[in-house]
Protein backbone atom coordinates (compact mmCIF):
# COMPACT_ATOMS: atom_id res chain seq x y z
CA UNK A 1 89.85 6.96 -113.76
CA UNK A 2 88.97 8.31 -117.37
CA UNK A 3 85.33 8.98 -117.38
CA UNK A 4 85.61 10.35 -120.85
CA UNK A 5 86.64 6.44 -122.45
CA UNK A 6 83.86 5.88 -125.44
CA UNK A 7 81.82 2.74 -124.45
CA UNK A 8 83.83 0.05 -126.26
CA UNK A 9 86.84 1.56 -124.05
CA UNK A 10 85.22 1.64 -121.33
CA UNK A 11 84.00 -1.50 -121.23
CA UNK A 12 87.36 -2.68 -121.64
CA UNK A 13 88.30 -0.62 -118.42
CA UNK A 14 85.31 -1.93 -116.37
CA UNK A 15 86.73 -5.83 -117.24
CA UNK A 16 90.32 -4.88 -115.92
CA UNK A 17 89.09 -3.22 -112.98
CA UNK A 18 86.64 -6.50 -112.35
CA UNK A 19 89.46 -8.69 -112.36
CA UNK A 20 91.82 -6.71 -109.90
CA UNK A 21 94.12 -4.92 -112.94
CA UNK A 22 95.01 -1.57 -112.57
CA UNK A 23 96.37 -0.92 -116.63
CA UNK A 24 94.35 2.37 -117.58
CA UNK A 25 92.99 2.31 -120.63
CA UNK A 26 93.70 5.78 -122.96
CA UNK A 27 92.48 6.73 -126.38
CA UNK A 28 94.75 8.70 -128.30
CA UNK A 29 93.86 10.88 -131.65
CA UNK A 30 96.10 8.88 -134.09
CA UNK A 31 94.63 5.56 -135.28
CA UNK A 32 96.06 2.33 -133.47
CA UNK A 33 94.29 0.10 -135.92
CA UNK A 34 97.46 -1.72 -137.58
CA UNK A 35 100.42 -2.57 -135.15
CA UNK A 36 102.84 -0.13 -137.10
CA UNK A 37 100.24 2.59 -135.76
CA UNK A 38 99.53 1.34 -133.08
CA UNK A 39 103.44 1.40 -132.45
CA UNK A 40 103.98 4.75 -133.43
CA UNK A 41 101.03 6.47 -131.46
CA UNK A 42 102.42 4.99 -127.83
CA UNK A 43 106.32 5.13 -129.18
CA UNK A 44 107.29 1.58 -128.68
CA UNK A 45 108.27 -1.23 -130.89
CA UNK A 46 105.93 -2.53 -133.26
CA UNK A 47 106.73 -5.75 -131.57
CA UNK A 48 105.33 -5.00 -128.79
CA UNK A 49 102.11 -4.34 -130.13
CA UNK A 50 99.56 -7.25 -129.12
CA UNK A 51 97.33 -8.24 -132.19
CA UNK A 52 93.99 -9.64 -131.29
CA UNK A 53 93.31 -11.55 -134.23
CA UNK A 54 90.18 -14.44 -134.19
CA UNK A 55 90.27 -17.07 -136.19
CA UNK A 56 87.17 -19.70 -137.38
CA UNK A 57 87.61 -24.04 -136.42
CA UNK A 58 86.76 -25.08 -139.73
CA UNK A 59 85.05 -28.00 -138.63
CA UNK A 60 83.70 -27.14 -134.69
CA UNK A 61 82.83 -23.19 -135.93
CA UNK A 62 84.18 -22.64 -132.96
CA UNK A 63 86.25 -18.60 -131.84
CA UNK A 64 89.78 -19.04 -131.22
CA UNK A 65 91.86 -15.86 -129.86
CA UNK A 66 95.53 -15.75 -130.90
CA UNK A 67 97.89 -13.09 -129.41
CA UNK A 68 100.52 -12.08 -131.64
CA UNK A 69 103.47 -10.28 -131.91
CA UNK A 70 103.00 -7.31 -134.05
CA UNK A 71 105.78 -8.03 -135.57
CA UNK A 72 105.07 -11.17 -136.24
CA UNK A 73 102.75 -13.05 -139.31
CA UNK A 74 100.54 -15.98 -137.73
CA UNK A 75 101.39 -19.25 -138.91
CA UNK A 76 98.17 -21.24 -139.47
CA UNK A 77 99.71 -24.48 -139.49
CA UNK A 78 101.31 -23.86 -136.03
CA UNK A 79 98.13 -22.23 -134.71
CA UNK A 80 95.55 -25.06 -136.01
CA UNK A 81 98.73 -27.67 -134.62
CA UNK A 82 98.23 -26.28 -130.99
CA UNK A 83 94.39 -26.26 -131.06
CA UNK A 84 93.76 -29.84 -133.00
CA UNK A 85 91.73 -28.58 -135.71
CA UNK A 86 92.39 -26.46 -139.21
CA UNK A 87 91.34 -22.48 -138.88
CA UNK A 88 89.83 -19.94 -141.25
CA UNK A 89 90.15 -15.98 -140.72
CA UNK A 90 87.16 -15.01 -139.33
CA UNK A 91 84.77 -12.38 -140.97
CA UNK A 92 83.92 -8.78 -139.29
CA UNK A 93 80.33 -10.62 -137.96
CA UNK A 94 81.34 -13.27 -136.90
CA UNK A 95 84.29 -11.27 -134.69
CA UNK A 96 81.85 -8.77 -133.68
CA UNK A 97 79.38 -11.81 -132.36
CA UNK A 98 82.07 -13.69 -130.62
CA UNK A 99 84.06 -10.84 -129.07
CA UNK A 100 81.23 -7.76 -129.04
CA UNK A 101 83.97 -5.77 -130.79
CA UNK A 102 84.73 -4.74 -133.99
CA UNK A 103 88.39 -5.58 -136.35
CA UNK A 104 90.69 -3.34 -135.04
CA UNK A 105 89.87 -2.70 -131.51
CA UNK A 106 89.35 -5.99 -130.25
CA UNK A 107 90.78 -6.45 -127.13
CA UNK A 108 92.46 -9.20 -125.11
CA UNK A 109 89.54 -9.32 -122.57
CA UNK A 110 86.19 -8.31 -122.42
CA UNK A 111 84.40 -10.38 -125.00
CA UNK A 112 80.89 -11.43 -124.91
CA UNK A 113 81.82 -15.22 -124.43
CA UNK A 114 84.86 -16.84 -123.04
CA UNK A 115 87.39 -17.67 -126.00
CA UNK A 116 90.48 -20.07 -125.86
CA UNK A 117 93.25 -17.80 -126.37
CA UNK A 118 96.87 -18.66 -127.93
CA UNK A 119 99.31 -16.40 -126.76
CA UNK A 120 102.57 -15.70 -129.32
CA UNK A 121 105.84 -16.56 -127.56
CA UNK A 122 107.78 -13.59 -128.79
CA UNK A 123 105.86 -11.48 -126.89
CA UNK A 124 107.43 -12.67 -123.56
CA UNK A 125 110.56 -11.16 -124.93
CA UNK A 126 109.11 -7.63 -123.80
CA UNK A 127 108.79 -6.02 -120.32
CA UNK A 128 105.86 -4.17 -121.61
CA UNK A 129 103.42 -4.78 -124.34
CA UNK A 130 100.07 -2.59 -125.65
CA UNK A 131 96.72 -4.26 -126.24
CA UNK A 132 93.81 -2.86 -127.91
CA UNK A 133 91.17 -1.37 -125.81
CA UNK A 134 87.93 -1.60 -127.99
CA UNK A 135 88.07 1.04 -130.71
CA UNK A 136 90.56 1.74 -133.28
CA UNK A 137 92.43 4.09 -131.22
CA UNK A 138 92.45 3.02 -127.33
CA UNK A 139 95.30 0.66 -125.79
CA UNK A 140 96.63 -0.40 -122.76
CA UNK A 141 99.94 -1.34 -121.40
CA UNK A 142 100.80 -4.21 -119.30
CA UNK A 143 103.57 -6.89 -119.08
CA UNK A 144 103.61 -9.59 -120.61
CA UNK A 145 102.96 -11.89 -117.62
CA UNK A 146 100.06 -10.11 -117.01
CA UNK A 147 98.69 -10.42 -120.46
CA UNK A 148 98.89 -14.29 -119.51
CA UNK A 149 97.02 -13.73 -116.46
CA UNK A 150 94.09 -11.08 -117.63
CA UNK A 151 93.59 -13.78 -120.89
CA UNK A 152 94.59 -17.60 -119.53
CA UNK A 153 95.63 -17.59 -122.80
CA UNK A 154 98.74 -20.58 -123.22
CA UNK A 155 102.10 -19.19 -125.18
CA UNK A 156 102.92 -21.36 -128.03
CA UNK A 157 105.27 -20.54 -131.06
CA UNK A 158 102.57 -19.71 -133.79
CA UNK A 159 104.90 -16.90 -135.78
């Protein structure tokens, strides 16, 4: 285990290891902030980078999670479809209150409440996607499947 992870990192680390996951969690020099970094820094496809992107209910206020393919652009319609309500981009304090992270590091697990997370369909496609760990430039790997099982997040077709 890396005992040199920066706290946001590690506290990613600590919630795998809670829930039974072995993924290790690295940081790497270049900048994983955008998926095409993010992509290039662990030498995959950009489509298998998982963007953790949190979105506002217009009405209920309420955090919503969604998943997505890097290579893939959100579709709002679809999204606000599966959850039954229309959904704003959420601003850098409200992510940071909902999650305890900040844009660009936010990670699929961890947060400082329990979120209802979408999960983009076209990243079942891949044997092996990256998350963000916390900070701009930590990730993990895992399957897919897992990703399903570390979030509870349901797979819908939001791209």
């Amino acid at each position: 285990m890396d005992t040199n992870l920066s706290a946001s990192a590690r506290k990613v680390q600590d919630a795998l290891t809670a829930i039974g996951f072995s993924m290790q969690v690295v940081e790497l020099p270049a900048s994983t902030r955008t998926a095409v970094e993010a992509a290039q820094a662990v030498g995959c496809d950009v489509g298998q980078i998982v963007k953790s992107l949190i979105f506002k209910g217009r009405d209920s206020g309420r955090p919503l999670l969604i998943l997505a393919s890097g290579a893939n652009r959100v579709d709002l319609e679809k999204a606000a479809s599966a959850v039954g309500e229309a959904l704003d981009k959420a601003d850098a304090d409200f992510v940071r209150q909902h999650t305890g992270f900040a844009i660009g590091g936010v990670p699929p697990l961890g947060h400082t409440e329990a979120l209802e997370t979408l999960i983009d369909f076209d990243l079942l496609q891949y044997p092996q996607v990256w998350a963000a760990a916390g900070t701009p430039n930590a990730v993990f790997p895992l399957s897919s499947a897992d990703l399903q099982r570390v979030t509870g997040g349901r797979v819908v077709n939001i791209a």
